[in-house]
C-alpha atoms as a PDB file:
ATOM      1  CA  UNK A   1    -107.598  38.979  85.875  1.00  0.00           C
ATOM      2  CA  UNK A   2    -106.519  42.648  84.713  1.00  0.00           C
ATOM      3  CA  UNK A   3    -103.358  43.785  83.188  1.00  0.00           C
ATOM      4  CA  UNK A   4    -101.565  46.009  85.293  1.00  0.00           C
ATOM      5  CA  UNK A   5    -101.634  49.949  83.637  1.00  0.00           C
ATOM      6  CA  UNK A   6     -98.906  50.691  81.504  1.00  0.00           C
ATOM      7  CA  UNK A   7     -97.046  54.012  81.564  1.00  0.00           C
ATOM      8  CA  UNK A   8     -98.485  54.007  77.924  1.00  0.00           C
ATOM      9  CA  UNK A   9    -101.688  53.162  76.070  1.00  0.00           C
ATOM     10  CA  UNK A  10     -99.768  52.043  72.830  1.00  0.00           C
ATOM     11  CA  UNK A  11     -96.544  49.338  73.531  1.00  0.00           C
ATOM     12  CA  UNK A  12     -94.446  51.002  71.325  1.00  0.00           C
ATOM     13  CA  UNK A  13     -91.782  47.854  71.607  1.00  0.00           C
ATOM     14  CA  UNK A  14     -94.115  45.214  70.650  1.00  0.00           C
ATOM     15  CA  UNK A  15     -95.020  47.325  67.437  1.00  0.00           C
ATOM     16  CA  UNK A  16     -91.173  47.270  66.757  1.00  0.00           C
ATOM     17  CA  UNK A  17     -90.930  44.037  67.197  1.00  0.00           C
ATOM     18  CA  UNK A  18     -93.859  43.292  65.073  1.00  0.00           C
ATOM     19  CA  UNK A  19     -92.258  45.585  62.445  1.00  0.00           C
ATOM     20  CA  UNK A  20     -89.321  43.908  62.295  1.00  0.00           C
ATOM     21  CA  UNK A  21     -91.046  40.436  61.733  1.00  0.00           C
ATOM     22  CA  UNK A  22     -93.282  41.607  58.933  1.00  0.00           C
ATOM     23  CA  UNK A  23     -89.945  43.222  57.047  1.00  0.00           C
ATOM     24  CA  UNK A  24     -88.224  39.871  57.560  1.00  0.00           C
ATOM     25  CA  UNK A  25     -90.664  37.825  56.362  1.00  0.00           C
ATOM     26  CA  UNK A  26     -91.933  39.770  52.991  1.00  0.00           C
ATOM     27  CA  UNK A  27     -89.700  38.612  50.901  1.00  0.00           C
ATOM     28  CA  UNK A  28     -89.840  35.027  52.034  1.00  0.00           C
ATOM     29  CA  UNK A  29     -93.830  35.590  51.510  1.00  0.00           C
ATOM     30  CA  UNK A  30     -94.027  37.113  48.190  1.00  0.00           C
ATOM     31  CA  UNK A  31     -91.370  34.757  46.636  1.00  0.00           C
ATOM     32  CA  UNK A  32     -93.878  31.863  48.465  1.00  0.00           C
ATOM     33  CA  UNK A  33     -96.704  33.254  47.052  1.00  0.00           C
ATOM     34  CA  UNK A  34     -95.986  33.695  43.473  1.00  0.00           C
ATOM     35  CA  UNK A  35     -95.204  29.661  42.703  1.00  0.00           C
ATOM     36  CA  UNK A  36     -93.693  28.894  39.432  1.00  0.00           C
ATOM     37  CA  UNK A  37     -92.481  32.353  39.178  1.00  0.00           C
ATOM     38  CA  UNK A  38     -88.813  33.606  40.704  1.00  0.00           C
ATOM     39  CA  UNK A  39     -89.324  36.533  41.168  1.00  0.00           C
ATOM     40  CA  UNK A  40     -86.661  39.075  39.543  1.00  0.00           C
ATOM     41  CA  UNK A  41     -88.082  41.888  42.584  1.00  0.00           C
ATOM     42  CA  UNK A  42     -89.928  41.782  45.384  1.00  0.00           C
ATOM     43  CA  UNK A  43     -92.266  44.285  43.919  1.00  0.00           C
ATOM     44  CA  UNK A  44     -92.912  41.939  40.970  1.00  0.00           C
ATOM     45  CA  UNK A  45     -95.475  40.204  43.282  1.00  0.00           C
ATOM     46  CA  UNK A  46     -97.657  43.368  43.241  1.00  0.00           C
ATOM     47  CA  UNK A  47     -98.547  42.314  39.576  1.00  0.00           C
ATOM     48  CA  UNK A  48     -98.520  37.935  39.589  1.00  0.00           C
ATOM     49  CA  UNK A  49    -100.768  36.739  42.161  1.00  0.00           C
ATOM     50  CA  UNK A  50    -103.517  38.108  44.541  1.00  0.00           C
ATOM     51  CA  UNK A  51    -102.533  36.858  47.375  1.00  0.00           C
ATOM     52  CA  UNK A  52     -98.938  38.319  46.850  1.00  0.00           C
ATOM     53  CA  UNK A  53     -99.972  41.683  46.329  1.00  0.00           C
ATOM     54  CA  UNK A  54    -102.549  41.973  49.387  1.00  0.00           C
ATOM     55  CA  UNK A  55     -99.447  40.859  50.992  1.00  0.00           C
ATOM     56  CA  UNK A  56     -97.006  43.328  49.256  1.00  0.00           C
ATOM     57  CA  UNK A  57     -99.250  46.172  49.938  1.00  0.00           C
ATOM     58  CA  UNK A  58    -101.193  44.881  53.553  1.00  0.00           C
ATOM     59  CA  UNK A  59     -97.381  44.881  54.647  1.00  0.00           C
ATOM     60  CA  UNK A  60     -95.908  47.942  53.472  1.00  0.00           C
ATOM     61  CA  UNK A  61     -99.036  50.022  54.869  1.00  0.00           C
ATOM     62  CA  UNK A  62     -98.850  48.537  58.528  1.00  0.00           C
ATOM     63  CA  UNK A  63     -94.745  49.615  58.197  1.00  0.00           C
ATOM     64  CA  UNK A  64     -95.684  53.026  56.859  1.00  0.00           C
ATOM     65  CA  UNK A  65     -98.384  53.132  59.877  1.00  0.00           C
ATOM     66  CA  UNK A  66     -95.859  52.489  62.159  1.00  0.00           C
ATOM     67  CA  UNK A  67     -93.191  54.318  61.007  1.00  0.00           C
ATOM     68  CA  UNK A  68     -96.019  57.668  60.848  1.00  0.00           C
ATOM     69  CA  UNK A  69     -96.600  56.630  64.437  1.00  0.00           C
ATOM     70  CA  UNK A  70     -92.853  56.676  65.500  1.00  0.00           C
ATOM     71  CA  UNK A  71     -90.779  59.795  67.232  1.00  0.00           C
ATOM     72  CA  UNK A  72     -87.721  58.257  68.223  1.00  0.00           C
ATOM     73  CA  UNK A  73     -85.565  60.077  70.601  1.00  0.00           C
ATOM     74  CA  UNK A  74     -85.263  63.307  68.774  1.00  0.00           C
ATOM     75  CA  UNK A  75     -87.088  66.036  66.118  1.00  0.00           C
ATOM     76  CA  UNK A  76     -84.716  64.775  63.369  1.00  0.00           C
ATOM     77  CA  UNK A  77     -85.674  61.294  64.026  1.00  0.00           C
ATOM     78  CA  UNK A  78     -89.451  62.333  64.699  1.00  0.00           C
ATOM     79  CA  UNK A  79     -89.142  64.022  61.043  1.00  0.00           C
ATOM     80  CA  UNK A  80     -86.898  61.465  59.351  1.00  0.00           C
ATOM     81  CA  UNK A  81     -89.715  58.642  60.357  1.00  0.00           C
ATOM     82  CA  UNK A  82     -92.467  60.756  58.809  1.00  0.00           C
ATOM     83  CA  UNK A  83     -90.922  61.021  55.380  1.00  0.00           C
ATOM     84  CA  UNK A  84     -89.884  57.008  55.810  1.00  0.00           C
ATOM     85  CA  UNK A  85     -93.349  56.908  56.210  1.00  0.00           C
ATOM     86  CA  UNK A  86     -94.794  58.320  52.854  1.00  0.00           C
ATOM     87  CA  UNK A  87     -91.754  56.507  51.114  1.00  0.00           C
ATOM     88  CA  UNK A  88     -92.652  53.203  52.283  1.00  0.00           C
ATOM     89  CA  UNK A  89     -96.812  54.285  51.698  1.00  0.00           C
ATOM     90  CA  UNK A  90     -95.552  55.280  47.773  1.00  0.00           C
ATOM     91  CA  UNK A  91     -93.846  51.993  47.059  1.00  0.00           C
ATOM     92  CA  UNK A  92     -96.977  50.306  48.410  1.00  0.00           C
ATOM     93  CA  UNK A  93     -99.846  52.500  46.362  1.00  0.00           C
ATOM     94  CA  UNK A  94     -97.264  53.499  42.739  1.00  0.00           C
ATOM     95  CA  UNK A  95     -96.189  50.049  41.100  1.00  0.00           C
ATOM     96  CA  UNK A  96     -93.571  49.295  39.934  1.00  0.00           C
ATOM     97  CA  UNK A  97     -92.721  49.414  36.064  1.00  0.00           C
ATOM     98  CA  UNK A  98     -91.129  45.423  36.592  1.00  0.00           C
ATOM     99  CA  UNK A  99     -94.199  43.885  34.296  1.00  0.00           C
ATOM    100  CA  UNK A 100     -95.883  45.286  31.103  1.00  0.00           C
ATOM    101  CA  UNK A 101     -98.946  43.069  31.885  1.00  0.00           C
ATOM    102  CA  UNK A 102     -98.355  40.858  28.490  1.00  0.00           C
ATOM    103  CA  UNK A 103     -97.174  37.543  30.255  1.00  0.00           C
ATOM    104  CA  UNK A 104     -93.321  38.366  30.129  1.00  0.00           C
ATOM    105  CA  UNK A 105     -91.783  38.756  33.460  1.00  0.00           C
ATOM    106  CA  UNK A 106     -89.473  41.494  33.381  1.00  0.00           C
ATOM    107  CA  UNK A 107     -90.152  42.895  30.251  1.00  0.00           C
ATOM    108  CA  UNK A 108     -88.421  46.494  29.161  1.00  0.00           C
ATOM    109  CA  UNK A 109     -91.045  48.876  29.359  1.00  0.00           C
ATOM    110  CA  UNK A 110     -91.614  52.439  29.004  1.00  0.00           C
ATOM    111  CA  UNK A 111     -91.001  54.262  31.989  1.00  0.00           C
ATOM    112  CA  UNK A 112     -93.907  55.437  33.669  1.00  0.00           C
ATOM    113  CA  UNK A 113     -94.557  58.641  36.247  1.00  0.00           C
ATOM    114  CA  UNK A 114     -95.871  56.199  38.566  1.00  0.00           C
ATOM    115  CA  UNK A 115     -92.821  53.468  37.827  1.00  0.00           C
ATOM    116  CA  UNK A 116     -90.446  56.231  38.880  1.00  0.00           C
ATOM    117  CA  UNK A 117     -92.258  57.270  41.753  1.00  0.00           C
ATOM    118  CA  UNK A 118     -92.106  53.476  43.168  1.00  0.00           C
ATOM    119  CA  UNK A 119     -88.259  53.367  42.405  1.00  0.00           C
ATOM    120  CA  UNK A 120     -87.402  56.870  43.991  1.00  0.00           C
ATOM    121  CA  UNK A 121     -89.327  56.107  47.270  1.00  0.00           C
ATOM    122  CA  UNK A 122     -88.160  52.575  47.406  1.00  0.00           C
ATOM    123  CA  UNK A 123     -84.510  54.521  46.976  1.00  0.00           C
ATOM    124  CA  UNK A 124     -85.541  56.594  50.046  1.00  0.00           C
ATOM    125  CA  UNK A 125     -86.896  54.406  51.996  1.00  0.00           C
ATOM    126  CA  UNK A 126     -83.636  51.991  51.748  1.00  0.00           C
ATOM    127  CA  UNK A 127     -81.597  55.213  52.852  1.00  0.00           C
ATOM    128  CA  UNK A 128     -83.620  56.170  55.783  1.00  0.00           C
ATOM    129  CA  UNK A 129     -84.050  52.837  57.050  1.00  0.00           C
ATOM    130  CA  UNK A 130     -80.581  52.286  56.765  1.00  0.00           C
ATOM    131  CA  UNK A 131     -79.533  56.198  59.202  1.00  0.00           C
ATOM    132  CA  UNK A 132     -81.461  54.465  61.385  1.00  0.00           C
ATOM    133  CA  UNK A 133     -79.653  51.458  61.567  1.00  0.00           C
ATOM    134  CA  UNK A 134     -76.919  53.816  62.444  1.00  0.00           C
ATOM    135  CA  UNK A 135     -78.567  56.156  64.806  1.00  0.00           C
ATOM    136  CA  UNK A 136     -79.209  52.941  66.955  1.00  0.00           C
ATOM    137  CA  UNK A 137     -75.961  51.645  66.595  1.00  0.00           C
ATOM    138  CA  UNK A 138     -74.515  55.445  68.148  1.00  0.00           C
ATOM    139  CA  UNK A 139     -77.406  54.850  70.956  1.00  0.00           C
ATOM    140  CA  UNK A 140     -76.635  51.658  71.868  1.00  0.00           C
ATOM    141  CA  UNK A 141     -72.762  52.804  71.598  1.00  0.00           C
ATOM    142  CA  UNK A 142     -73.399  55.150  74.751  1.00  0.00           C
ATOM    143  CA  UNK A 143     -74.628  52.258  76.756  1.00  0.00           C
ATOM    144  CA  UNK A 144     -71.940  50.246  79.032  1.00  0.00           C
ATOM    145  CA  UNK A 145     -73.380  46.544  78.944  1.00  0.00           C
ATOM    146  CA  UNK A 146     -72.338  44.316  77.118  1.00  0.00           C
ATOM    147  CA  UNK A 147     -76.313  43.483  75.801  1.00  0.00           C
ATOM    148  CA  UNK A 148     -75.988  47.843  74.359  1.00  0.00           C
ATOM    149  CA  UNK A 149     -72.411  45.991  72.752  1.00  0.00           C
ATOM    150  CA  UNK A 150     -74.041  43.070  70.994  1.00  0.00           C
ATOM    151  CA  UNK A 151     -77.105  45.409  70.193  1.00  0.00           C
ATOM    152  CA  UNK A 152     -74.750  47.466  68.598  1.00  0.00           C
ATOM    153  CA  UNK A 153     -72.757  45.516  66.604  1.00  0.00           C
ATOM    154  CA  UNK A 154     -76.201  43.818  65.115  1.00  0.00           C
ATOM    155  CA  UNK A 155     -77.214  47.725  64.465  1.00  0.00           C
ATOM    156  CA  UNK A 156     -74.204  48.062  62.847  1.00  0.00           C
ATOM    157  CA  UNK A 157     -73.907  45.236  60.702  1.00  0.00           C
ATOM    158  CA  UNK A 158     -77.575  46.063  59.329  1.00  0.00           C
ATOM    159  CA  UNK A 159     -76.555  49.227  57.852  1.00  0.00           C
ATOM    160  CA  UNK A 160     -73.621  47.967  56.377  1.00  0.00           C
ATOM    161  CA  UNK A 161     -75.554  45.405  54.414  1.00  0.00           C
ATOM    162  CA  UNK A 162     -77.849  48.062  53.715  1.00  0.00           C
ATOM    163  CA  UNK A 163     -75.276  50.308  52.546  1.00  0.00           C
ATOM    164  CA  UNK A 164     -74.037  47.045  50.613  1.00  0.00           C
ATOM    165  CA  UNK A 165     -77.241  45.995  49.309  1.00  0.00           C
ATOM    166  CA  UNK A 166     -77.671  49.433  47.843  1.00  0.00           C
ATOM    167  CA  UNK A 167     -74.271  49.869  46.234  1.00  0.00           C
ATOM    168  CA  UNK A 168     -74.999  46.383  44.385  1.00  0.00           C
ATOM    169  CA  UNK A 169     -78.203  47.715  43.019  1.00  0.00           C
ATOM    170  CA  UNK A 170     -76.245  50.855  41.901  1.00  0.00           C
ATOM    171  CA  UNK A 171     -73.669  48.760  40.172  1.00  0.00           C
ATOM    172  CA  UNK A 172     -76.516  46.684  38.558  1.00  0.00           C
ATOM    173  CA  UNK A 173     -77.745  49.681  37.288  1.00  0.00           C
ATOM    174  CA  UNK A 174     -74.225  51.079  36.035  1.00  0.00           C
ATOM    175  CA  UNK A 175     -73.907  47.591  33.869  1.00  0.00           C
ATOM    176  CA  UNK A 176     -71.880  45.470  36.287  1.00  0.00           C
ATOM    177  CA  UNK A 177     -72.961  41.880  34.790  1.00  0.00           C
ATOM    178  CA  UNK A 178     -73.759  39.814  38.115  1.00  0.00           C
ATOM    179  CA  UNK A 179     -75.443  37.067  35.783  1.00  0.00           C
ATOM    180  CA  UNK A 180     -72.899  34.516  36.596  1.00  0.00           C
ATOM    181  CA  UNK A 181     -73.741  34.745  39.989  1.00  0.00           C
ATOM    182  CA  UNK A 182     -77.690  35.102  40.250  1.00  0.00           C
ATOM    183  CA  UNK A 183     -80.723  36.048  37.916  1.00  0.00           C
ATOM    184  CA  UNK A 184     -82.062  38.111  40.694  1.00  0.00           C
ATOM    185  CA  UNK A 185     -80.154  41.004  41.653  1.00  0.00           C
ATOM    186  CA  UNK A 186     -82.986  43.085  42.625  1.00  0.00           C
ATOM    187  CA  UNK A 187     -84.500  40.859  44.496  1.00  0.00           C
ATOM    188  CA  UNK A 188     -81.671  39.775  46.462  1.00  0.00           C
ATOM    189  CA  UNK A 189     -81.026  43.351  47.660  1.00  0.00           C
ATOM    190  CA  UNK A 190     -84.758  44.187  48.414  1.00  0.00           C
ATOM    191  CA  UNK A 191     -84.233  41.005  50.557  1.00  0.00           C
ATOM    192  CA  UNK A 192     -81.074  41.863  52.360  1.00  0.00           C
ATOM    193  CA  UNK A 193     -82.272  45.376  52.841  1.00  0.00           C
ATOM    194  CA  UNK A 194     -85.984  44.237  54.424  1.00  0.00           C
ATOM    195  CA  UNK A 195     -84.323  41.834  56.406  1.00  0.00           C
ATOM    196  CA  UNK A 196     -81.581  44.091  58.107  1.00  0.00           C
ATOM    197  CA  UNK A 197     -84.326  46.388  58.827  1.00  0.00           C
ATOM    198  CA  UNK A 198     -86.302  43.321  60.375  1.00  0.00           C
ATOM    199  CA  UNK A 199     -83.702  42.133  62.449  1.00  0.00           C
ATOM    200  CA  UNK A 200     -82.517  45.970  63.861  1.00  0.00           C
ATOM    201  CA  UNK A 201     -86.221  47.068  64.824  1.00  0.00           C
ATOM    202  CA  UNK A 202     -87.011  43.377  66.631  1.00  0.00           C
ATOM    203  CA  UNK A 203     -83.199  44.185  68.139  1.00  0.00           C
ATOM    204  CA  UNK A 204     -84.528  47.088  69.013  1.00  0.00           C
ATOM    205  CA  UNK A 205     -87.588  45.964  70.797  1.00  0.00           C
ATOM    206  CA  UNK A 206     -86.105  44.865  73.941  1.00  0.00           C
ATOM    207  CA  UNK A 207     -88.218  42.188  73.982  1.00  0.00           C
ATOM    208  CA  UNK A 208     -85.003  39.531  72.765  1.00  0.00           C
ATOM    209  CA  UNK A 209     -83.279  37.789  75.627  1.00  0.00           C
ATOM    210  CA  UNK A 210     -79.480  37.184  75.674  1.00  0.00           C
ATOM    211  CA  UNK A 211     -79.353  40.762  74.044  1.00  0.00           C
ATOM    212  CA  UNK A 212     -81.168  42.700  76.580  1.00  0.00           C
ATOM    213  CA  UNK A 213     -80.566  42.929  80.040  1.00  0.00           C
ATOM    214  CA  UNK A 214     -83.060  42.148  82.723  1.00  0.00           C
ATOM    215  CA  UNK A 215     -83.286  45.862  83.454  1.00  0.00           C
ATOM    216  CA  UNK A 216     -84.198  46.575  79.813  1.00  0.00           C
ATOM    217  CA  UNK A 217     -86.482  43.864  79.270  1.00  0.00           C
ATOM    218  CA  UNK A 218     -90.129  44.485  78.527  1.00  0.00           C
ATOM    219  CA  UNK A 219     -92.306  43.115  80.339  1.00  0.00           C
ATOM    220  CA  UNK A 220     -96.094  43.269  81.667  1.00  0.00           C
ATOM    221  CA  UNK A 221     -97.138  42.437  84.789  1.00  0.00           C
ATOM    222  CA  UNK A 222    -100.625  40.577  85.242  1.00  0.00           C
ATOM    223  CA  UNK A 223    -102.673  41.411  88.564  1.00  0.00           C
ATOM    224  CA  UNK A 224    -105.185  39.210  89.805  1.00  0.00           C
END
């Protein structure tokens, strides 16, 4: 039995979709996979276990592949991927300055040229990830069913907790005290960040139901 051709050699909305799994489930998996330790940043996990930072990095470079890979519908977006791409490929290969390697879990330490490379491309990478969010959300605006509607609203929703994630992070940094609420600031808005990118690139994979018509859907067609 063959698979009937495609108008395309690579399914660029299965990669999406897979995409948009991986960045909803990294935080889940590094906080899984560094027991005994809660993690104060998802980036943490590069320096506590093995199996988190294979993880951490095996993660980041299949989202940086992608996002190399990815055009969108226009030369801004085509451009805007590629430098997503080298942000996301920095946070992976610079680590972070989170652990001075003497037991103590967010320790002060010096800051290092690679520490501030991590934090500025992790900074990037937030941002573009999050005018993407928003360039889907004015896509899916154009569109008249009410699937585009829904699709929209998730779009939109994901770069305002971006947005939000961020300006918490930026607050944490200004000396807002959020230690009666949690211990884990950081991590909390790496989370919320990942996971609104998860959840607009599998939205954006048309391969959902109940958010994409039966016109949109992808599917492939087997031939025997």
């Amino acid at each position: 039995m063959e698979a009937k051709p495609l108008d395309t050699e690579i399914d660029h909305h299965t990669a999406k979709f897979i995409v948009g799994f991986i960045a909803l489930s990294l935080a889940i998996f590094t906080d899984l996979l560094t027991p005994g330790v809660s993690i104060s940043s998802i980036s943490l996990s590069y320096h506590l276990t093995d199996n988190a930072r294979n993880v951490f990095v095996g993660s980041l470079c299949v989202i940086s592949a992608f996002l190399w890979s990815y055009n969108g519908y226009s030369l801004f977006q085509a451009v805007l991927s590629k430098v997503a791409a080298v942000a996301v490929a920095a946070v992976a290969f610079f680590p972070c300055d989170c652990f001075t390697g003497r037991g103590v879990e967010g320790a002060a330490a010096e800051p290092s040229l690679t520490g501030i490379l991590h934090t500025a491309s992790a900074i990037s990478m937030f941002i573009i990830l999050a005018i993407f969010c928003w360039l889907f959300y004015l896509r899916a605006k154009g569109k008249k069913s009410k699937e585009a509607k829904v699709r929209g609203r998730i779009y939109r929703i994901c770069a305002v907790a971006m947005v939000g994630a961020m300006a918490v992070q930026l607050l944490d940094i200004l000396g807002v005290d959020f230690s009666g609420i949690t211990q884990r600031v950081t991590y909390y808005v790496e989370a919320t960040g990942l996971m609104a990118f998860g959840v607009a690139w599998m939205t954006a994979s048309r391969m959902l139901p109940f958010i994409t018509n039966e016109d949109e859907r992808i599917k492939i067609e087997l031939s025997g």
